[in-house]
Structure formats: C-alpha cells, structure tokens
C-alpha atoms as a PDB file:
ATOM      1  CA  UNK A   1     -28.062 -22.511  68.359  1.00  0.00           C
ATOM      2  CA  UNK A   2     -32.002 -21.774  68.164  1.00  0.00           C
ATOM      3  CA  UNK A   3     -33.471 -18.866  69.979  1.00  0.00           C
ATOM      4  CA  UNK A   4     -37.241 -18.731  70.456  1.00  0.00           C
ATOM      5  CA  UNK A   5     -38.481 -15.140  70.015  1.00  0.00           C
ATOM      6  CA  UNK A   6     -42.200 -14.360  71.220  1.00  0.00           C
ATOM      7  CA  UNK A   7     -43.280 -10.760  71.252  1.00  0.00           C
ATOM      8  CA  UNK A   8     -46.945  -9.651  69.304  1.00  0.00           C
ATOM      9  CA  UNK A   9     -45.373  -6.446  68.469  1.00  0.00           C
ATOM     10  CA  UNK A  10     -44.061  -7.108  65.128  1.00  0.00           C
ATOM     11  CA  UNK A  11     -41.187  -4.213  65.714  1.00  0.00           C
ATOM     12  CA  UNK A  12     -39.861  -5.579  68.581  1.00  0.00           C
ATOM     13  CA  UNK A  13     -40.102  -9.259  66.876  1.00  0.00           C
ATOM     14  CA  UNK A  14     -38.121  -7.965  64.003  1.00  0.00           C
ATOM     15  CA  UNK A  15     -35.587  -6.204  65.593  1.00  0.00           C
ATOM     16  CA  UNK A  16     -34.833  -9.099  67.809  1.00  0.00           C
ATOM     17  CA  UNK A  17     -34.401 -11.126  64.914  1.00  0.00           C
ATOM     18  CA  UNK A  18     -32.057  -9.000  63.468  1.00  0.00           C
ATOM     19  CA  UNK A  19     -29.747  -8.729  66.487  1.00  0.00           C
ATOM     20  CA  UNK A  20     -29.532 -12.210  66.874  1.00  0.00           C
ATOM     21  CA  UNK A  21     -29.348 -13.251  63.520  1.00  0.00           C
ATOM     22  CA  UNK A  22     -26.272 -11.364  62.962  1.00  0.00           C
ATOM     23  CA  UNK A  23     -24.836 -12.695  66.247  1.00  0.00           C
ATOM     24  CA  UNK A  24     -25.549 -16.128  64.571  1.00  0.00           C
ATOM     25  CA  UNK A  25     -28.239 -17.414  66.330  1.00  0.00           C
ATOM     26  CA  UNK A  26     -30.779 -19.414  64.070  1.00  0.00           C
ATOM     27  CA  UNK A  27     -34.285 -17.589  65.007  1.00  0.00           C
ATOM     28  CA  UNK A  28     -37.537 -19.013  65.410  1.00  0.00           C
ATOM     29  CA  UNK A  29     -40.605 -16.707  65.563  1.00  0.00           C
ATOM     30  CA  UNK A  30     -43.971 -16.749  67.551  1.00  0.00           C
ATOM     31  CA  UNK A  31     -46.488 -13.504  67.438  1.00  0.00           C
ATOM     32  CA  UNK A  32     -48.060 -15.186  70.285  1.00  0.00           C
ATOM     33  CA  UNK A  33     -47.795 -18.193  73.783  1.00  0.00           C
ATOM     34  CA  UNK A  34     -50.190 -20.359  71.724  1.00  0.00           C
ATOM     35  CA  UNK A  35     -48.006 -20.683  67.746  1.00  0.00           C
ATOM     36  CA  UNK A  36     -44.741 -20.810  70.714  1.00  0.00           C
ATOM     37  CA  UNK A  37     -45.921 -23.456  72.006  1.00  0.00           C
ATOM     38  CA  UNK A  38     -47.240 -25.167  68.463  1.00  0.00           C
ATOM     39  CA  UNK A  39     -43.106 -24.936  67.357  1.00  0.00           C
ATOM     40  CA  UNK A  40     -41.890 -27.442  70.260  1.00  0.00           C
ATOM     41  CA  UNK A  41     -44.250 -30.108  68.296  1.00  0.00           C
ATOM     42  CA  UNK A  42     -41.178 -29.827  65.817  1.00  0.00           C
ATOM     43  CA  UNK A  43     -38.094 -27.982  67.287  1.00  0.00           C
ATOM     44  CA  UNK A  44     -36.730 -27.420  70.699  1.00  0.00           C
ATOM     45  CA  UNK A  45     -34.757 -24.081  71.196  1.00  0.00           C
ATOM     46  CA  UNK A  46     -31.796 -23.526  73.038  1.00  0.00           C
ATOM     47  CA  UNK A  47     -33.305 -20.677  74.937  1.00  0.00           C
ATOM     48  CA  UNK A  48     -36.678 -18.609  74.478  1.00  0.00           C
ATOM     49  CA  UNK A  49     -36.946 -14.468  74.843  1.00  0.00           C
ATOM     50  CA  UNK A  50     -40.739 -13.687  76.037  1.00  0.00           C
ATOM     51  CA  UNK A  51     -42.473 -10.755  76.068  1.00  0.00           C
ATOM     52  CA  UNK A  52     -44.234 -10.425  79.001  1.00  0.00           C
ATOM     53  CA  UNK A  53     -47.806  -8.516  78.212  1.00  0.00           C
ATOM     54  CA  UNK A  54     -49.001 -10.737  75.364  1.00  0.00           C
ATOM     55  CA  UNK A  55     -53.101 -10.889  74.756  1.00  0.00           C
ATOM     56  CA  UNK A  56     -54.318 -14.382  75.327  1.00  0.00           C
ATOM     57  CA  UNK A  57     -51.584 -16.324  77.085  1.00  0.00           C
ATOM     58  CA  UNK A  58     -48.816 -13.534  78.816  1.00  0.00           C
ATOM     59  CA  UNK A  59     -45.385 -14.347  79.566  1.00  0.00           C
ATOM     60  CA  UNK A  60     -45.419 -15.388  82.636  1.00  0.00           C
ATOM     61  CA  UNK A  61     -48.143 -18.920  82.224  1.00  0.00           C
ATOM     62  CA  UNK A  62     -45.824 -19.185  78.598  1.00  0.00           C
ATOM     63  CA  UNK A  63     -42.773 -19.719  80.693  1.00  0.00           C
ATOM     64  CA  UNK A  64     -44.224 -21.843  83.461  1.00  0.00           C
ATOM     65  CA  UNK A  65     -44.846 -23.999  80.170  1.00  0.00           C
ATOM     66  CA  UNK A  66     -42.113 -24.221  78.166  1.00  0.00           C
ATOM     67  CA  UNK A  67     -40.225 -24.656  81.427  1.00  0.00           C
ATOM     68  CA  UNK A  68     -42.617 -28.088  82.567  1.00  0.00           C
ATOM     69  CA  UNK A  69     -42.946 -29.303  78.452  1.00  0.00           C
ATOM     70  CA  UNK A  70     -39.130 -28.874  77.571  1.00  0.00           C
ATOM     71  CA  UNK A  71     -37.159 -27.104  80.273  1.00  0.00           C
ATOM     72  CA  UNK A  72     -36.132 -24.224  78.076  1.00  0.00           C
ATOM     73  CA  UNK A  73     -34.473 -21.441  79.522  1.00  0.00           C
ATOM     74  CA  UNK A  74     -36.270 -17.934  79.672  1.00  0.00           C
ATOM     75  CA  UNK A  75     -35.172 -14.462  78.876  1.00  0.00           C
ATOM     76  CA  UNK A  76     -38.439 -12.076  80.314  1.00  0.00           C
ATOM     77  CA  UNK A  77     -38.710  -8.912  78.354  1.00  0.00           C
ATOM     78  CA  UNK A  78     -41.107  -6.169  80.011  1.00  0.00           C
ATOM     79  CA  UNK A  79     -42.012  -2.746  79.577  1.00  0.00           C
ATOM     80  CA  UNK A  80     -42.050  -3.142  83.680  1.00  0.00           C
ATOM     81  CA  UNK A  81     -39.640  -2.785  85.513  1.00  0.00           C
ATOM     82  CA  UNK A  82     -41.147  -3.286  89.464  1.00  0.00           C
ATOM     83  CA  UNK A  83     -39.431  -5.415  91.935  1.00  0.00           C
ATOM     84  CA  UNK A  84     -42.962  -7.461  92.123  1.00  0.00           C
ATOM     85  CA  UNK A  85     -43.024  -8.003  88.397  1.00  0.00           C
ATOM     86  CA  UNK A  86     -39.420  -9.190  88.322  1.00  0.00           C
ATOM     87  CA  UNK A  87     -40.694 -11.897  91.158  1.00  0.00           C
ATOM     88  CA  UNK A  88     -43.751 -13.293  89.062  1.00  0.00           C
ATOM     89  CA  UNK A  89     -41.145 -13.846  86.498  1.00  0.00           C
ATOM     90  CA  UNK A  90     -38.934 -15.785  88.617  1.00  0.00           C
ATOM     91  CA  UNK A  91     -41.225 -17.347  90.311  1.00  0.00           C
ATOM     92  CA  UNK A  92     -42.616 -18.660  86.888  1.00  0.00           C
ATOM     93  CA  UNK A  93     -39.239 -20.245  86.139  1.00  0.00           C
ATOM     94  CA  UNK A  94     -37.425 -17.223  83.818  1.00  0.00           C
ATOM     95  CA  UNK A  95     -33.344 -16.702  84.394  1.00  0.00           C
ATOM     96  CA  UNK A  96     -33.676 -13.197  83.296  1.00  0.00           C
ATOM     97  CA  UNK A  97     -35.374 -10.317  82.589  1.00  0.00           C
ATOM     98  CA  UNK A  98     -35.299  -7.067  80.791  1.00  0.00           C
ATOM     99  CA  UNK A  99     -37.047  -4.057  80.495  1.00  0.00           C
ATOM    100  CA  UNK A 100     -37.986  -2.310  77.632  1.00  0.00           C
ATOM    101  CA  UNK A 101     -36.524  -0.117  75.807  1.00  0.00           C
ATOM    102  CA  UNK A 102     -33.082  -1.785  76.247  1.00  0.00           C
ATOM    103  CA  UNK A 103     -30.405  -1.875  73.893  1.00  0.00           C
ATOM    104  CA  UNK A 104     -29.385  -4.788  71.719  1.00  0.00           C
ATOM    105  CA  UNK A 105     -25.907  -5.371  73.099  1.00  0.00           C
ATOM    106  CA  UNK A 106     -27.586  -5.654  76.478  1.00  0.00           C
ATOM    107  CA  UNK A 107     -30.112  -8.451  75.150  1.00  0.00           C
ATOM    108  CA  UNK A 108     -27.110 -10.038  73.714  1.00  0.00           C
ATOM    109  CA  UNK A 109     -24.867  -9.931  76.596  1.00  0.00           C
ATOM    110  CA  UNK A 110     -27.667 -11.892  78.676  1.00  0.00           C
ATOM    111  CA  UNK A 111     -28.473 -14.306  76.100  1.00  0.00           C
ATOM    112  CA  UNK A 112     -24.978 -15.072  76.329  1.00  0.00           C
ATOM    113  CA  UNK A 113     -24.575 -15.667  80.170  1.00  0.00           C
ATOM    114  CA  UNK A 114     -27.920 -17.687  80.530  1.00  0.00           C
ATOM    115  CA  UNK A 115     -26.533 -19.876  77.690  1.00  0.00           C
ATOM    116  CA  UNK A 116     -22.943 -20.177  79.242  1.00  0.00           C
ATOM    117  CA  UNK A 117     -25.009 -21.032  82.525  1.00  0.00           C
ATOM    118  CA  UNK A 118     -26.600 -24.108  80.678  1.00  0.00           C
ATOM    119  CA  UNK A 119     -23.268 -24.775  79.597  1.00  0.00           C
ATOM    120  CA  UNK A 120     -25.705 -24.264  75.787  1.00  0.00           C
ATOM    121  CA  UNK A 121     -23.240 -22.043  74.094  1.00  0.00           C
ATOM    122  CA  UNK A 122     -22.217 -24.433  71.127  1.00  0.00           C
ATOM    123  CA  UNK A 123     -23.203 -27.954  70.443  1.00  0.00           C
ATOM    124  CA  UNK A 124     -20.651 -30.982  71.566  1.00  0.00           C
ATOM    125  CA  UNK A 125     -19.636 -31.975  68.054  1.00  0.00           C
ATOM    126  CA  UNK A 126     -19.514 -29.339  65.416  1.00  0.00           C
ATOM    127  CA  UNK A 127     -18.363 -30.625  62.324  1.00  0.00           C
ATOM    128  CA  UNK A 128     -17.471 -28.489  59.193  1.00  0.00           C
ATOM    129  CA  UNK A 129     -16.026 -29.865  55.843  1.00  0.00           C
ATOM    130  CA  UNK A 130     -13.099 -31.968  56.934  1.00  0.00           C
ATOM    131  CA  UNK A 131     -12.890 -30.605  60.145  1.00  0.00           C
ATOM    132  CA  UNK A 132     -14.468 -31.966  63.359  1.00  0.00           C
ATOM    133  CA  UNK A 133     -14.558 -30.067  67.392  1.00  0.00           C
ATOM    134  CA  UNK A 134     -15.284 -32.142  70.172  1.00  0.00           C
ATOM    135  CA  UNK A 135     -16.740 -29.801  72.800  1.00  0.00           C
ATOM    136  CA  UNK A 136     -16.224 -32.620  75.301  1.00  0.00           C
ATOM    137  CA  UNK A 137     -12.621 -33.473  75.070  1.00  0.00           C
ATOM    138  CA  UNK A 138     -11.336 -30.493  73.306  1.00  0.00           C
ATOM    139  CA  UNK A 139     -10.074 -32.297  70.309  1.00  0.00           C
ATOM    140  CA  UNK A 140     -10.334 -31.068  66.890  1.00  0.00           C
ATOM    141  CA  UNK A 141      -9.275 -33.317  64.443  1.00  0.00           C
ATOM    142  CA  UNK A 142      -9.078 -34.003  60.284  1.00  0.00           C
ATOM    143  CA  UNK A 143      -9.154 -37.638  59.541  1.00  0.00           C
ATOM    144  CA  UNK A 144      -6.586 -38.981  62.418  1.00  0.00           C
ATOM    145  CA  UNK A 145      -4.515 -35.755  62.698  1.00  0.00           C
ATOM    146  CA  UNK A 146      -6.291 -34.447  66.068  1.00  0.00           C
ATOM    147  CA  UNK A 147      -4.983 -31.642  68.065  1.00  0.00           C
ATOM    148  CA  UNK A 148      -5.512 -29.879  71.391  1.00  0.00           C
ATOM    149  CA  UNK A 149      -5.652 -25.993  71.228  1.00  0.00           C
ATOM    150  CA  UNK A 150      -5.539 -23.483  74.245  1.00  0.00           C
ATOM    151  CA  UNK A 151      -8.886 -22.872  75.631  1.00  0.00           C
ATOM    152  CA  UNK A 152      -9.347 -19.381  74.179  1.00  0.00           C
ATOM    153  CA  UNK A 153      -8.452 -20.248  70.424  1.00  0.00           C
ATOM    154  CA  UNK A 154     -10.987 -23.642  71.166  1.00  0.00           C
ATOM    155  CA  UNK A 155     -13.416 -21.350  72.126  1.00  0.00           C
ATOM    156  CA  UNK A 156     -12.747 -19.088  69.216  1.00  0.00           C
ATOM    157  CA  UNK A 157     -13.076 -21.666  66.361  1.00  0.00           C
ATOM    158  CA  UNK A 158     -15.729 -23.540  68.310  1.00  0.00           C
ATOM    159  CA  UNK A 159     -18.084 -19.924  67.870  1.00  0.00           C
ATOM    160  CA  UNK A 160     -16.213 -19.735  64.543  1.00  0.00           C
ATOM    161  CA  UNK A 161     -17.620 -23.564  63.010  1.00  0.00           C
ATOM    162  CA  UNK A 162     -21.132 -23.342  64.649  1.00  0.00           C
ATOM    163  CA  UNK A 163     -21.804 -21.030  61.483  1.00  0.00           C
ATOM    164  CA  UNK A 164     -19.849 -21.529  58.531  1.00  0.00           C
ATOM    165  CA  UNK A 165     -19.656 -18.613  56.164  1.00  0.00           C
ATOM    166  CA  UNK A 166     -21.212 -16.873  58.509  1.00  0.00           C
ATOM    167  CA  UNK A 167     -19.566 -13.471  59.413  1.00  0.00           C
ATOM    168  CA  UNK A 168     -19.178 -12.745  63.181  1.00  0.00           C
ATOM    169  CA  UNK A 169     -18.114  -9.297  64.375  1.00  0.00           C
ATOM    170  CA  UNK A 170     -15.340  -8.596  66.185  1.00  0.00           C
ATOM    171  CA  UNK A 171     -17.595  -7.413  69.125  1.00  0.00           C
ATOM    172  CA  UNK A 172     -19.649 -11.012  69.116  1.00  0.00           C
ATOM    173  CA  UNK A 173     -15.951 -12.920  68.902  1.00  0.00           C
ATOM    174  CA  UNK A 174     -14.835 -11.194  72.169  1.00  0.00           C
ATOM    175  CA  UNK A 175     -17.802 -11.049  73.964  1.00  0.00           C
ATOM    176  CA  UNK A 176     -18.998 -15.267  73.323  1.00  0.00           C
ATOM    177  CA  UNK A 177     -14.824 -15.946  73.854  1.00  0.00           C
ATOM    178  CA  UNK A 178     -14.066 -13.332  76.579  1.00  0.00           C
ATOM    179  CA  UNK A 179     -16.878 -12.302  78.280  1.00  0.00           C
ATOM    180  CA  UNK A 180     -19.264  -8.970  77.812  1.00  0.00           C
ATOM    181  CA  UNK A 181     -17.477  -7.465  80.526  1.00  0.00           C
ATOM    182  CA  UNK A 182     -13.863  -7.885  78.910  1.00  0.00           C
ATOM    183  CA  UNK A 183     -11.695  -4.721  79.397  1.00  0.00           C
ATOM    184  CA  UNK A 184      -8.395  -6.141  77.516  1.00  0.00           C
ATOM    185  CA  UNK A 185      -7.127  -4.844  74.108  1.00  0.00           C
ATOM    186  CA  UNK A 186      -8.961  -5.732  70.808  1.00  0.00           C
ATOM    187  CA  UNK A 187      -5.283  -6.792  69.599  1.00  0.00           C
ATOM    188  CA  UNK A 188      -5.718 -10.244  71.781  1.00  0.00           C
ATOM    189  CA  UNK A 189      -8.403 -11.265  69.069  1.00  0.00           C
ATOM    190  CA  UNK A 190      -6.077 -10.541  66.007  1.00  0.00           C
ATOM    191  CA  UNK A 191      -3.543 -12.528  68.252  1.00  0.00           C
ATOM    192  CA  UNK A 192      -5.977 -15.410  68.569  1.00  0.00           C
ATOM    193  CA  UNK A 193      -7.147 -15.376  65.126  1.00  0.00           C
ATOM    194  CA  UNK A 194      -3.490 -15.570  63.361  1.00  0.00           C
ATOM    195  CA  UNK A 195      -2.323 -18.880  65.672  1.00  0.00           C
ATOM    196  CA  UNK A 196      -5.455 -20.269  64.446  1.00  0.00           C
ATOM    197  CA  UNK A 197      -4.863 -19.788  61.240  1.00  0.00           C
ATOM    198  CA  UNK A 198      -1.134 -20.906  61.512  1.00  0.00           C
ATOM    199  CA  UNK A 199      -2.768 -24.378  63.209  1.00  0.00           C
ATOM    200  CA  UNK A 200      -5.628 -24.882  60.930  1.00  0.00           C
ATOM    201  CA  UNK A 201      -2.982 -24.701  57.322  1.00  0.00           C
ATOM    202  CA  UNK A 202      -1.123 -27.595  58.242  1.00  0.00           C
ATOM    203  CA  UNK A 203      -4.122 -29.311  59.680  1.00  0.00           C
ATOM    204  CA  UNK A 204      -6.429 -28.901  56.751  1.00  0.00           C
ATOM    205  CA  UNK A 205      -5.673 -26.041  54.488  1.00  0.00           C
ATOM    206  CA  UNK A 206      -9.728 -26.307  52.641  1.00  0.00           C
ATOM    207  CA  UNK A 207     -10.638 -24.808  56.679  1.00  0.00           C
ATOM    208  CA  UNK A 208     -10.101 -21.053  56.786  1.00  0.00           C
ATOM    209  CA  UNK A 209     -10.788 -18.032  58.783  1.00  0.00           C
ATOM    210  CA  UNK A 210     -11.496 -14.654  56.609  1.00  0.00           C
ATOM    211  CA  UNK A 211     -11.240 -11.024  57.232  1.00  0.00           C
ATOM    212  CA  UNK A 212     -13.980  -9.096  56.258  1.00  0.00           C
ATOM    213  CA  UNK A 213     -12.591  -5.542  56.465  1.00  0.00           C
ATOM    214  CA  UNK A 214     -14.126  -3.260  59.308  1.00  0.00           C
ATOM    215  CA  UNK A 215     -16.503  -5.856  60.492  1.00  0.00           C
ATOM    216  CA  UNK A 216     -14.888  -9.386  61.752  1.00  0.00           C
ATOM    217  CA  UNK A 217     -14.527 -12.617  60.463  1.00  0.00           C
ATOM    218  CA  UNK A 218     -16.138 -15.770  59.097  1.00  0.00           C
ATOM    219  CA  UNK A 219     -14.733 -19.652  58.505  1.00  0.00           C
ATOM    220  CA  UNK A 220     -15.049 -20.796  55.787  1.00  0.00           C
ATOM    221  CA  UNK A 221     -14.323 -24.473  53.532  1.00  0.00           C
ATOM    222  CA  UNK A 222     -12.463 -23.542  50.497  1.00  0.00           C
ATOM    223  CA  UNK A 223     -13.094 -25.499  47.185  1.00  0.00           C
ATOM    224  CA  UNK A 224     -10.251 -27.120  45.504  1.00  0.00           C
END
C-alpha cells in the first residue's frame, strides 16, 4: 500500500513518514506539487496526504490534479482550520482534511477510513511464500489445500501478509481489523491471533505469526 506524502516542511515530511512506515505503509516523498506530480510518471499511490500552503503549486490545484491524472484519493493537511478553507478543499476533490498540529493516531485513523472507503485497504491477491489470499473470494490457499476463514481472522492475516516480516502493533492490528473507534477488549486480538495460528500449522507450517514482546506481531516464512 503506497502513500504519497507532500509537505515542504521537512519535519512534518519526516514525521509522517515515520508514522506510516511503522503502520506499514510503503512511503513515497515529494517536498513540493511539481516532484508529486513527476512520481505518477512511475508509481501510482494508493492515497496522497497534501499539505495545503505549499510555495509554487498549493494543495488545493495539487489535488484537483492528481484527482483528473490518476484519481487518487486526498488527505488535506492545514494549519487552517475555517469552514471556507475546508470547502476549497472539497471542492478541489480531497476526502479529508486535517489541521495542524494533530496527532499521529488521528492521521492514521483517517488514512484508514478513506482507504476502507475505496475499498484500497489491501491488494486482491497477496501472496507470501507458499501461501496465497484472495481478497475477492476469501480463499487462502497452499498448493490445492484452500480454506475459508471468518471475516475477522481474513482480515487479520490479510493486514498480516501485505508486509511480511514486518512488525505491526497491536494498536494498528485492531484499528485496520476492528475499526479506530473499537471499544472491545484487547484479549479478542490474542483470540484471533492463536486460531490463526492453529489454521495456518496444518495448512503450511513455513507461514507463521510472531510475538514480539510489548509491541505486536509480524508473519513471517520460516526456512527449512
């Protein structure tokens, strides 16, 4: 999943990129509308966070772009926070916006529900090692040993796969899976996580999903 991040303060360009790097987002970088623009000559991202006061091209004629050149979707971040502000930005295509300063979580909770919106969240077929998820029909299967799981564990191993090795915290895994605004005990995850396990050793015992103490977990293919 490839974010587009464009902000010319470096700061708030790096600490984006942290955030949603450990969240597991693959990050791509502009300082400015004009090198945003130059990346969709090679890659097309998944969704695009814009800073709104940019020198040169702002946020608002970058949007009304990448929304007519690739129909990406558009988080707006502003230090303004006026009702007519938030209308140019809608009115220039964005599904979002937030004001600055606003807390990471935040960014990542609305990342999450304009890419749940375009139905974006994880590709259709994820493959890792042996081990392939069909996002269409719910299948994941080794060879011809296919199963169907419940929705939630799917959904789980589906955010699981689309980074291997990758380690996802237990606050990402609940929030992608459940929802931001998920009230239920942390326990349901440590439910979730043990079927799948159970399920994945007698489907393909290479595939498996690791603890890392205090933080959450990653999947993994094990060597032989």
């Amino acid at each position: 999943m490839k974010i587009l991040v464009v902000d010319d303060d470096p700061h708030i360009l790096g600490l984006v990129n942290i955030h949603l790097t450990q969240a597991g987002y693959t990050v791509l970088k502009a300082a400015n509308g004009k090198n945003a623009l130059a990346l969709l000559d090679n890659e097309i991202p998944d969704l695009a966070v814009i800073d709104v006061m940019m020198p040169g091209m702002d946020g608002y004629t970058l949007t009304r772009k990448l929304r007519a050149e690739a129909d990406v979707p558009v988080l707006l971040l502003t230090a303004k926070g006026e009702l007519e502000d938030k209308e140019k930005g809608f009115l220039a295509g964005s599904d979002d916006y937030l004001v600055k300063p606003f807390e990471p979580k935040e960014l990542l909770f609305r990342i999450n529900a304009i890419l749940r919106r375009y139905d974006k969240t994880v590709d259709i077929i994820i493959e890792v090692g042996p081990l392939t998820i069909n996002r269409q029909s719910y299948e994941v299967s080794v060879g011809k040993k296919v199963i169907l799981l419940p929705l939630k564990e799917f959904e789980l191993l589906s955010v699981l796969a689309s980074r291997p090795n990758q380690v996802f915290t237990r606050e990402i895994l609940l929030e992608r899976v459940w929802g931001y605004d998920y009230e239920g005990e942390e326990q349901t995850l440590n439910v979730h996580i043990k079927r799948l396990r159970d399920k994945l050793k007698k489907l393909a015992d290479i595939i498996v999903i690791s603890t890392v103490r205090g933080v959450g977990y990653k999947l993994e293919v094990m060597q032989k």
